[in-house]
Every structure is written in structure tokens, then in C-alpha cells.
PDB file of N, CA and C in Angstrom:
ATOM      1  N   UNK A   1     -11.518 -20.387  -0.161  1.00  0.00           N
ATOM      2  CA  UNK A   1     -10.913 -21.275   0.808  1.00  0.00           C
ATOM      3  C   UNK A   1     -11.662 -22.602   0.767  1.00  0.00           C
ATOM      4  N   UNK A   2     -10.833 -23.385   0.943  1.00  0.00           N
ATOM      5  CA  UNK A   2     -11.587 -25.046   0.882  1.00  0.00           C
ATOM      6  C   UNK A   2     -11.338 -25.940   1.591  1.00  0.00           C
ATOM      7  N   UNK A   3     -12.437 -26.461   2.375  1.00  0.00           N
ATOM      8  CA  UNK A   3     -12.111 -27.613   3.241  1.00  0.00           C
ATOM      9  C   UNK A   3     -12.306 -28.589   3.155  1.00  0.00           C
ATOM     10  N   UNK A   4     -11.448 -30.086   2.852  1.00  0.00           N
ATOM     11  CA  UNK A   4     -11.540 -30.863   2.440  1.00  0.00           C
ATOM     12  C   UNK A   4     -10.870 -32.131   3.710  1.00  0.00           C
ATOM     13  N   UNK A   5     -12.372 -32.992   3.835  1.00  0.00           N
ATOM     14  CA  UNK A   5     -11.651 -34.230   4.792  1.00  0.00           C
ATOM     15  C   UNK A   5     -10.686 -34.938   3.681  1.00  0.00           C
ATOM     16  N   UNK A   6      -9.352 -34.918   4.457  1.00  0.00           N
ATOM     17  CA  UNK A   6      -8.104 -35.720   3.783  1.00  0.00           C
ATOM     18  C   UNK A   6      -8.201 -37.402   3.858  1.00  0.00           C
ATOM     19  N   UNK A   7      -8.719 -37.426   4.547  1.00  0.00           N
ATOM     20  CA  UNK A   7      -9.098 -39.236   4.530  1.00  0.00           C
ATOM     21  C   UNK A   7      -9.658 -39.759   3.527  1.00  0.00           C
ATOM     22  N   UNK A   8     -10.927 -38.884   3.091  1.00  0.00           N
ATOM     23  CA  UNK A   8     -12.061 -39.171   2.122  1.00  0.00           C
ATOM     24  C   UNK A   8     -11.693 -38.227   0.718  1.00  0.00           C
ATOM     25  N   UNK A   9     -10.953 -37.725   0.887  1.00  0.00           N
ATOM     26  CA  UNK A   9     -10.409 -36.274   0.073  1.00  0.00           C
ATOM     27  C   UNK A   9     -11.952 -36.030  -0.501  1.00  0.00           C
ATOM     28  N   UNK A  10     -12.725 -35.502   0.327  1.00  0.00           N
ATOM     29  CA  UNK A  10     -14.136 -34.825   0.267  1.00  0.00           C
ATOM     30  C   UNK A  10     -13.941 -33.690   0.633  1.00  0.00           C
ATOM     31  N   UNK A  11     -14.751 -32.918  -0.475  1.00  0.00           N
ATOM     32  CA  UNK A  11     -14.793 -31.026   0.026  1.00  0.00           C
ATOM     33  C   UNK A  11     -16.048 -31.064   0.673  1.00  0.00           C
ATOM     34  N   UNK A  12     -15.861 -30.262   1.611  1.00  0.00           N
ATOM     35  CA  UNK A  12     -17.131 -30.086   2.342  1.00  0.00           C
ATOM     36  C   UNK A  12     -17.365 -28.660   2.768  1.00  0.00           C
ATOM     37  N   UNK A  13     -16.448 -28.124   2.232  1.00  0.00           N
ATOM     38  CA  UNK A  13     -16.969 -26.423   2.432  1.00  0.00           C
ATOM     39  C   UNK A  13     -15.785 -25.689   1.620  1.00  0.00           C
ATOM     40  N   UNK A  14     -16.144 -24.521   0.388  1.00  0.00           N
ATOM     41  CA  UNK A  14     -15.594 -23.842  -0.135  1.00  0.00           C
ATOM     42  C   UNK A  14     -16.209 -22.371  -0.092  1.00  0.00           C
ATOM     43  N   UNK A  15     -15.468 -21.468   0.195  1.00  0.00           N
ATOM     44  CA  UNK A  15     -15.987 -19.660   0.677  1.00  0.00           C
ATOM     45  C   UNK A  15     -15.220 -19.040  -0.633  1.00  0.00           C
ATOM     46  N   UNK A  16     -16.177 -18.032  -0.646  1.00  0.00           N
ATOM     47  CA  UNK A  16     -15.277 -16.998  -1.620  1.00  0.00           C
ATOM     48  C   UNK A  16     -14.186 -16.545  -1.299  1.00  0.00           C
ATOM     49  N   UNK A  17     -12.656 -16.625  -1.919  1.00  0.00           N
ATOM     50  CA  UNK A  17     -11.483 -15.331  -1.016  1.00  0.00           C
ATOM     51  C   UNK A  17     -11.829 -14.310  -1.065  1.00  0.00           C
ATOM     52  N   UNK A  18     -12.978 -13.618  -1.671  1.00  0.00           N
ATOM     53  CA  UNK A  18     -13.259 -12.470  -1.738  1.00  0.00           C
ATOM     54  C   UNK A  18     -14.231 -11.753  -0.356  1.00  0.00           C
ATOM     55  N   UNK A  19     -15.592 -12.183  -1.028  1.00  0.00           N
ATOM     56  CA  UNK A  19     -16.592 -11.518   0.045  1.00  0.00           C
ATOM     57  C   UNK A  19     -16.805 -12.627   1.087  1.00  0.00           C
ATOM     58  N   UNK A  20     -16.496 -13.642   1.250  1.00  0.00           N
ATOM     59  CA  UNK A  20     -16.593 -14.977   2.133  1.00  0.00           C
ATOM     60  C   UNK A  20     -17.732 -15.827   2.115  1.00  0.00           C
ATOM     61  N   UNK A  21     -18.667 -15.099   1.184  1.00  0.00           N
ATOM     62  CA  UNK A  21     -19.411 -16.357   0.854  1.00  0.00           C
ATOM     63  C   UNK A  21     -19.297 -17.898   0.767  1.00  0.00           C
ATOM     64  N   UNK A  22     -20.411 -18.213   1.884  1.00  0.00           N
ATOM     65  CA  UNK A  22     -19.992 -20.017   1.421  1.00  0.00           C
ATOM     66  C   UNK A  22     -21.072 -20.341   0.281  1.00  0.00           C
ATOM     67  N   UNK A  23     -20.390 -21.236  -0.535  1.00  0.00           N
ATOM     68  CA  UNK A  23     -20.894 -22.031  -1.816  1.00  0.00           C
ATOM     69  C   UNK A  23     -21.777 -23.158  -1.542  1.00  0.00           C
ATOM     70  N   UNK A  24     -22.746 -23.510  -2.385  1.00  0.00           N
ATOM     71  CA  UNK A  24     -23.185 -24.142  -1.742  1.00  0.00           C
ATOM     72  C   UNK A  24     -22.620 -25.983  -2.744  1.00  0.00           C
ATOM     73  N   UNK A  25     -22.597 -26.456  -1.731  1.00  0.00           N
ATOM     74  CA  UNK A  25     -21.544 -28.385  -2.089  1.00  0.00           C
ATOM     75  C   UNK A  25     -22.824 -29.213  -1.693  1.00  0.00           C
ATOM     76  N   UNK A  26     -22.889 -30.335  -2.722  1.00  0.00           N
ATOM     77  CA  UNK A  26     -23.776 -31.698  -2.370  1.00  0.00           C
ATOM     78  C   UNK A  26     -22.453 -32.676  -2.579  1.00  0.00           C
ATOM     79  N   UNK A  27     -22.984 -33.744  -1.719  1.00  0.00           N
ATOM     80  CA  UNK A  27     -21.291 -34.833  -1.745  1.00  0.00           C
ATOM     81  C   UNK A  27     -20.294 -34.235  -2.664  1.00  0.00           C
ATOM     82  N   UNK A  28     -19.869 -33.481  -1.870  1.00  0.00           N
ATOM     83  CA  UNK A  28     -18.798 -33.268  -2.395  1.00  0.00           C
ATOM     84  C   UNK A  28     -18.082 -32.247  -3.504  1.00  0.00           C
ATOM     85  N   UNK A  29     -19.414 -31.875  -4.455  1.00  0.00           N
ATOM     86  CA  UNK A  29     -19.029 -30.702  -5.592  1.00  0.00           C
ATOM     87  C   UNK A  29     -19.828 -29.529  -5.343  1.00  0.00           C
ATOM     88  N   UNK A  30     -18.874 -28.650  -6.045  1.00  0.00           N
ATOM     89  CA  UNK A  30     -19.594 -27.423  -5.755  1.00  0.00           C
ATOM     90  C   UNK A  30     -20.914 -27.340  -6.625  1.00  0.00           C
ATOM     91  N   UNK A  31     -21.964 -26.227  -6.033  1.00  0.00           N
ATOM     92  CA  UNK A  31     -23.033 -26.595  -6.957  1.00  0.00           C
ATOM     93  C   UNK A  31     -23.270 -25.551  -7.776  1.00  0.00           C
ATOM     94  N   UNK A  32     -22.067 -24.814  -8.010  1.00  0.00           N
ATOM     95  CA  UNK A  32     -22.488 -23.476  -8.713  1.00  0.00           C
ATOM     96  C   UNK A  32     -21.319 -22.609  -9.611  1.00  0.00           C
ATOM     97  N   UNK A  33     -21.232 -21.857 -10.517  1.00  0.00           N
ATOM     98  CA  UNK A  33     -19.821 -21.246 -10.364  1.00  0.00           C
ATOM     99  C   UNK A  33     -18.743 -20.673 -10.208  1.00  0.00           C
ATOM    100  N   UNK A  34     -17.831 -21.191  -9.562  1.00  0.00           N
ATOM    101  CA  UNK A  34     -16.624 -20.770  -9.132  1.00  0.00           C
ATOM    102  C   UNK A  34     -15.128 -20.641 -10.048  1.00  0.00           C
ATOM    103  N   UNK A  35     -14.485 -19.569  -9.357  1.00  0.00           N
ATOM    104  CA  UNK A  35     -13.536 -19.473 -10.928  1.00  0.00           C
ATOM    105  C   UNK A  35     -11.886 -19.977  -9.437  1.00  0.00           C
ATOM    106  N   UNK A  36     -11.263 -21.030  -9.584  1.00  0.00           N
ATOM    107  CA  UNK A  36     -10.338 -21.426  -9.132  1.00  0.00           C
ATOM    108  C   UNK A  36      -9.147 -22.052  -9.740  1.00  0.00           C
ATOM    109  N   UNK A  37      -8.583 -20.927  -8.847  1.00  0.00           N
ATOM    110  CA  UNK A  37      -6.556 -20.720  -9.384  1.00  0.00           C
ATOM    111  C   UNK A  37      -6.152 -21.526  -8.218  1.00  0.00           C
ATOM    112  N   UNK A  38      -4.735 -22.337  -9.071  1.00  0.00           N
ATOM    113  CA  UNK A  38      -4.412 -23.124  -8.037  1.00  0.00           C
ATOM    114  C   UNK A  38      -2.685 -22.610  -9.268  1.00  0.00           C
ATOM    115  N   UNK A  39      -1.742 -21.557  -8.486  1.00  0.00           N
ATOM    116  CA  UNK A  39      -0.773 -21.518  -9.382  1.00  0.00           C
ATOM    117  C   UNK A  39       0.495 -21.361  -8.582  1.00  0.00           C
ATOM    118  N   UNK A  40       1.512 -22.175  -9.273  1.00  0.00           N
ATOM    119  CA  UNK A  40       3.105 -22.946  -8.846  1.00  0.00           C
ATOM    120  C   UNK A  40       3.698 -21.279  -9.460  1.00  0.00           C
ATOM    121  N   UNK A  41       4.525 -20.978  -8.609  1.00  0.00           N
ATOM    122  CA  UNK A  41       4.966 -20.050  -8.891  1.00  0.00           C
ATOM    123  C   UNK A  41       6.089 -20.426  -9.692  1.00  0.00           C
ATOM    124  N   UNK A  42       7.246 -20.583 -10.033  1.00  0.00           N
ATOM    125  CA  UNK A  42       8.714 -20.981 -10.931  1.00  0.00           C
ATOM    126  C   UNK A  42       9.713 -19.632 -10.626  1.00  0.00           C
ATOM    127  N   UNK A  43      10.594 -20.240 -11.737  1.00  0.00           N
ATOM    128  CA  UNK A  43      11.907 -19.808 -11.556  1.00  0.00           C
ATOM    129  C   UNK A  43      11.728 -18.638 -12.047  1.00  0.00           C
ATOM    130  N   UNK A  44      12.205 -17.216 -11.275  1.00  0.00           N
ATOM    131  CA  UNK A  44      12.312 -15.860 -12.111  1.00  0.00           C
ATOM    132  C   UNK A  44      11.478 -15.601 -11.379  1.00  0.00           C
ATOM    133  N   UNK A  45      10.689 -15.762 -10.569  1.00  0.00           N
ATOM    134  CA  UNK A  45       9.538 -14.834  -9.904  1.00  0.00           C
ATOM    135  C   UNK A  45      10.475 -15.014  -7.931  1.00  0.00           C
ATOM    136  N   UNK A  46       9.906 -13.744  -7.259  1.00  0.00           N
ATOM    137  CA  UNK A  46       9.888 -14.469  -6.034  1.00  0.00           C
ATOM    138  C   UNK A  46       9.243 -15.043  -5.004  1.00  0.00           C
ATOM    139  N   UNK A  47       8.660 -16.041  -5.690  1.00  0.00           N
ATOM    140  CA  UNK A  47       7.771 -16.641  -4.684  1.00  0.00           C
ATOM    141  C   UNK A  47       8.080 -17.967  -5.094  1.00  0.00           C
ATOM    142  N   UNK A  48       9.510 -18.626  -6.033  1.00  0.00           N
ATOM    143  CA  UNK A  48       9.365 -19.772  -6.769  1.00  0.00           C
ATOM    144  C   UNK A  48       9.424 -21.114  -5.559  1.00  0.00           C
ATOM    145  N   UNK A  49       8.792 -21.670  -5.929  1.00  0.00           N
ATOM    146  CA  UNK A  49       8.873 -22.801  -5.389  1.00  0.00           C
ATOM    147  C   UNK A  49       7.209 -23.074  -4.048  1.00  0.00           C
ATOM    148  N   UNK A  50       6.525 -21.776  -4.172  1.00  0.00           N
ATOM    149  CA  UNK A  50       5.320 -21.351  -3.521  1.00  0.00           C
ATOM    150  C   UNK A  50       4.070 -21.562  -4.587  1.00  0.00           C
ATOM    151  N   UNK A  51       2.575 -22.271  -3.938  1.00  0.00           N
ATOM    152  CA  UNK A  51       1.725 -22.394  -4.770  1.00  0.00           C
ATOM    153  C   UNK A  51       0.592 -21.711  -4.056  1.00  0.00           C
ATOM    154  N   UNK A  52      -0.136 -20.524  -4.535  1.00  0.00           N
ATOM    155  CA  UNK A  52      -0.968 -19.646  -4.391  1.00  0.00           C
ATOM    156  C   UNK A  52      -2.532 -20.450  -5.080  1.00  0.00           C
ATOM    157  N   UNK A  53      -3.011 -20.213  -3.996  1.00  0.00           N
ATOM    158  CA  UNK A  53      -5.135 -21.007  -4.344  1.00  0.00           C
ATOM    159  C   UNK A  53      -5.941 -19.643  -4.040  1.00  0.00           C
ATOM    160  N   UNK A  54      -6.739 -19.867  -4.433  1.00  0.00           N
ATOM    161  CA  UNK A  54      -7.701 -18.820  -5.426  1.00  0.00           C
ATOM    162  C   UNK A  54      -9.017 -19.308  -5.424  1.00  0.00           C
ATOM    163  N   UNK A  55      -9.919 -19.231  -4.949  1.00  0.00           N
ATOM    164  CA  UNK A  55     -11.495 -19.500  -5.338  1.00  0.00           C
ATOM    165  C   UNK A  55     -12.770 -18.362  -5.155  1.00  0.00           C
ATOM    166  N   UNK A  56     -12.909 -18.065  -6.066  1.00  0.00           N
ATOM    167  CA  UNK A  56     -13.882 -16.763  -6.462  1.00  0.00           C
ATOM    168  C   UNK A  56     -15.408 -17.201  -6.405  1.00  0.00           C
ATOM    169  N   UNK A  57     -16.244 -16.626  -6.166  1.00  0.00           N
ATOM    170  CA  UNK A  57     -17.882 -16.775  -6.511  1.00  0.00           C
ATOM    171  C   UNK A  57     -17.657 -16.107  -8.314  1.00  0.00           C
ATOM    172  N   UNK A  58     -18.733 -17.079  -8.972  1.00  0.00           N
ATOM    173  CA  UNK A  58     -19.203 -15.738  -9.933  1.00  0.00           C
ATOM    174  C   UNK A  58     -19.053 -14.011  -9.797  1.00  0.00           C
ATOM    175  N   UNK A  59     -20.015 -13.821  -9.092  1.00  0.00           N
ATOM    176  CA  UNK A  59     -20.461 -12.500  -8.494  1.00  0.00           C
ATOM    177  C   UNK A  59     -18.872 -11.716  -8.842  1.00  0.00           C
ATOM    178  N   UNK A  60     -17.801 -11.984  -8.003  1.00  0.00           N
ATOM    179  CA  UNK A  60     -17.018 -11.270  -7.123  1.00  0.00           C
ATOM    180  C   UNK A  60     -16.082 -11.394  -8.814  1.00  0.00           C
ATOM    181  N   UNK A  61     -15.549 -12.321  -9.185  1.00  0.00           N
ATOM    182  CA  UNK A  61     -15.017 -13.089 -10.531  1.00  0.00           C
ATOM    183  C   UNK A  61     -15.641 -11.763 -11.251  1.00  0.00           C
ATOM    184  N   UNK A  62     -16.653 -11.511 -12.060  1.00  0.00           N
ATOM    185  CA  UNK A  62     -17.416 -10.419 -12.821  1.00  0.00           C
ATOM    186  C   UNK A  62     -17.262  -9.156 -12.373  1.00  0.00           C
ATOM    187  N   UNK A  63     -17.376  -8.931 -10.789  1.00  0.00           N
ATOM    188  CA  UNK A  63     -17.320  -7.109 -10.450  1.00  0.00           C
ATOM    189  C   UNK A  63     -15.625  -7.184 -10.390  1.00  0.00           C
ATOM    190  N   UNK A  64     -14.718  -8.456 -10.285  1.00  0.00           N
ATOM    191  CA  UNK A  64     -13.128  -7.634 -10.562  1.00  0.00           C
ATOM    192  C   UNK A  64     -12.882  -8.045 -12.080  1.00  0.00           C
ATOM    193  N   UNK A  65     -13.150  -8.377 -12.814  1.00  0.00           N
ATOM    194  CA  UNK A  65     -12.927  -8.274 -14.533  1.00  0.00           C
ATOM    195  C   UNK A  65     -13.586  -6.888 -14.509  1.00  0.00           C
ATOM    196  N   UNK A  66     -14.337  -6.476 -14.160  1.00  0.00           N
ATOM    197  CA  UNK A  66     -14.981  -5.287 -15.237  1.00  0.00           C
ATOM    198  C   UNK A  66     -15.180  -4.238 -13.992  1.00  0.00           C
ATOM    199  N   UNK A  67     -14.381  -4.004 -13.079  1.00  0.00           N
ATOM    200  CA  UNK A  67     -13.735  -2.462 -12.053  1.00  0.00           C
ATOM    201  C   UNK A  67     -12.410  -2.688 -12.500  1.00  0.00           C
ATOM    202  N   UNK A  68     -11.270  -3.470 -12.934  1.00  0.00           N
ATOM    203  CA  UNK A  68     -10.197  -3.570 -13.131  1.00  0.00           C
ATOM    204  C   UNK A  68      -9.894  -3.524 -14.918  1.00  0.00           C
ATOM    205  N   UNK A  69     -10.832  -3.593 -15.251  1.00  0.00           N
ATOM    206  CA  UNK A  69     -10.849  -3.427 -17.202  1.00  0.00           C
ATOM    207  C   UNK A  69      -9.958  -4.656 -17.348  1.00  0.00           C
ATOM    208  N   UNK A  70     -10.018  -5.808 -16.872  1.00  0.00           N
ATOM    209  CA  UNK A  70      -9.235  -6.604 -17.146  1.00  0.00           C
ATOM    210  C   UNK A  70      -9.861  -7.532 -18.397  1.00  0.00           C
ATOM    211  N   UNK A  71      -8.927  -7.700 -19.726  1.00  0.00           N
ATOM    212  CA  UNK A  71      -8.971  -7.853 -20.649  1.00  0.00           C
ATOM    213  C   UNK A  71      -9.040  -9.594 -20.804  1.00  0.00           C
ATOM    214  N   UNK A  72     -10.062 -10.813 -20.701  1.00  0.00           N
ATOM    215  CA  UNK A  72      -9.954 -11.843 -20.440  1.00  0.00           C
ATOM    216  C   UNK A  72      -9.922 -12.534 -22.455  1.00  0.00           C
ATOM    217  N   UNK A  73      -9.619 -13.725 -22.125  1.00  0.00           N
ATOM    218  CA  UNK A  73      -9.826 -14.458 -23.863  1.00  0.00           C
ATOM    219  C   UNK A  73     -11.027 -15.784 -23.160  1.00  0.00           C
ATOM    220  N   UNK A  74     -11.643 -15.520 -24.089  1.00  0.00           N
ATOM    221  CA  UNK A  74     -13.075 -16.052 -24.132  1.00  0.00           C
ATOM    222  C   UNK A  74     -13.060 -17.367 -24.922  1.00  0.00           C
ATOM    223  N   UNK A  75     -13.101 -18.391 -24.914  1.00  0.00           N
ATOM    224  CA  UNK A  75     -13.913 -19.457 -25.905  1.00  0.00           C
ATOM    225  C   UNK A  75     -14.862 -20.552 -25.196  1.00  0.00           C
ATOM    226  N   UNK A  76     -15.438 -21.399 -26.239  1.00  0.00           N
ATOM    227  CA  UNK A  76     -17.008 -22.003 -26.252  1.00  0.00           C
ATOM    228  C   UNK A  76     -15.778 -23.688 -25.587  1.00  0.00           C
ATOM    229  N   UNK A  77     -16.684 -24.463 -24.559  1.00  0.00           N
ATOM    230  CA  UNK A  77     -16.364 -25.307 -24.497  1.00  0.00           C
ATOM    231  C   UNK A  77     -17.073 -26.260 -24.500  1.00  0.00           C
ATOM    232  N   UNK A  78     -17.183 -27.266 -26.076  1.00  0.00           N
ATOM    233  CA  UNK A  78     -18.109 -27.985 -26.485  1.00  0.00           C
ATOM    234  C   UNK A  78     -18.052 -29.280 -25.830  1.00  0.00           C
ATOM    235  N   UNK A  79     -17.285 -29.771 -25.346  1.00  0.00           N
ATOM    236  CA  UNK A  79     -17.238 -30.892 -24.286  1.00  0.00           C
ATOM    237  C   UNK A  79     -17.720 -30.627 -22.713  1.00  0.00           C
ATOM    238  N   UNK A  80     -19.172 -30.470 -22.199  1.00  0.00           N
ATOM    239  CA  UNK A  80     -19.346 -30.291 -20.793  1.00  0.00           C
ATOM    240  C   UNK A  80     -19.436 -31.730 -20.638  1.00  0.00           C
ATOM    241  N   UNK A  81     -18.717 -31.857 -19.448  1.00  0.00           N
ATOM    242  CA  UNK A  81     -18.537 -32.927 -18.847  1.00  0.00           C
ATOM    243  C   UNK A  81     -19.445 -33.507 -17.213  1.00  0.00           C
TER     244      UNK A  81
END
């Protein structure tokens, strides 16, 4: 979950959806990592026209990939920005 002043469009507090951990933010970014879905549902599903948010801790991200055997694709990303 994320709270963001809309004036300044500053985050100032993001929790896990999971265990509710708050993250910890300096002006504004998170300082650690988080795995966040932000997804438009479309045509053929029923939820189209609905957008579902998502923000995980590490921690919580790792114990549901690997209690769920969920099969992820992995690559190196040589541009950190």
C-alpha cells in the first residue's frame, strides 16, 4: 500500500500487502527491495477496465515464489540506474 502526497506526488509511506510491514523511504524512494505490480486488467478477463497494485517486501516476494513452486524467468540487468 502507498501513500503518496498528490500535490508533491511524494511517497511517504509504502507497507507490504502482505505482512504490513512498513518500508523504509528517504525523500521520497523506497530504500530497499520491493517487488510492485501495478496491472490494467483488458478485454476477456472480468475485471476489464480495473487496475490491481501490488507491493511486496523482499521477504514475503521469496517465501510466495518458493511455498507456491512458482516458476519465475530470471535475467541480469546491466543498466542500474
Amino acid at each position: 500500500m502507498r501513500k503518496i502526497i498528490k500535490e508533491e506526488n511524494t511517497l511517504i509511506e509504502m507497507k507490504c500487502d502482505c505482512c504490513g510491514r512498513t518500508m523504509k523511504i528517504e525523500n521520497g524512494i523506497v530504500m530497499e527491495g520491493v517487488f510492485s505490480i501495478d496491472y490494467p486488467w483488458g478485454y476477456f478477463s472480468t475485471k476489464d477496465g480495473e487496475i490491481d497494485s501490488l507491493d511486496l517486501c523482499e521477504k514475503c516476494y521469496d517465501r510466495i515464489i518458493s511455498e507456491n513452486n512458482i516458476s519465475i524467468t530470471r535475467s541480469d540487468n546491466t543498466e542500474l540506474l
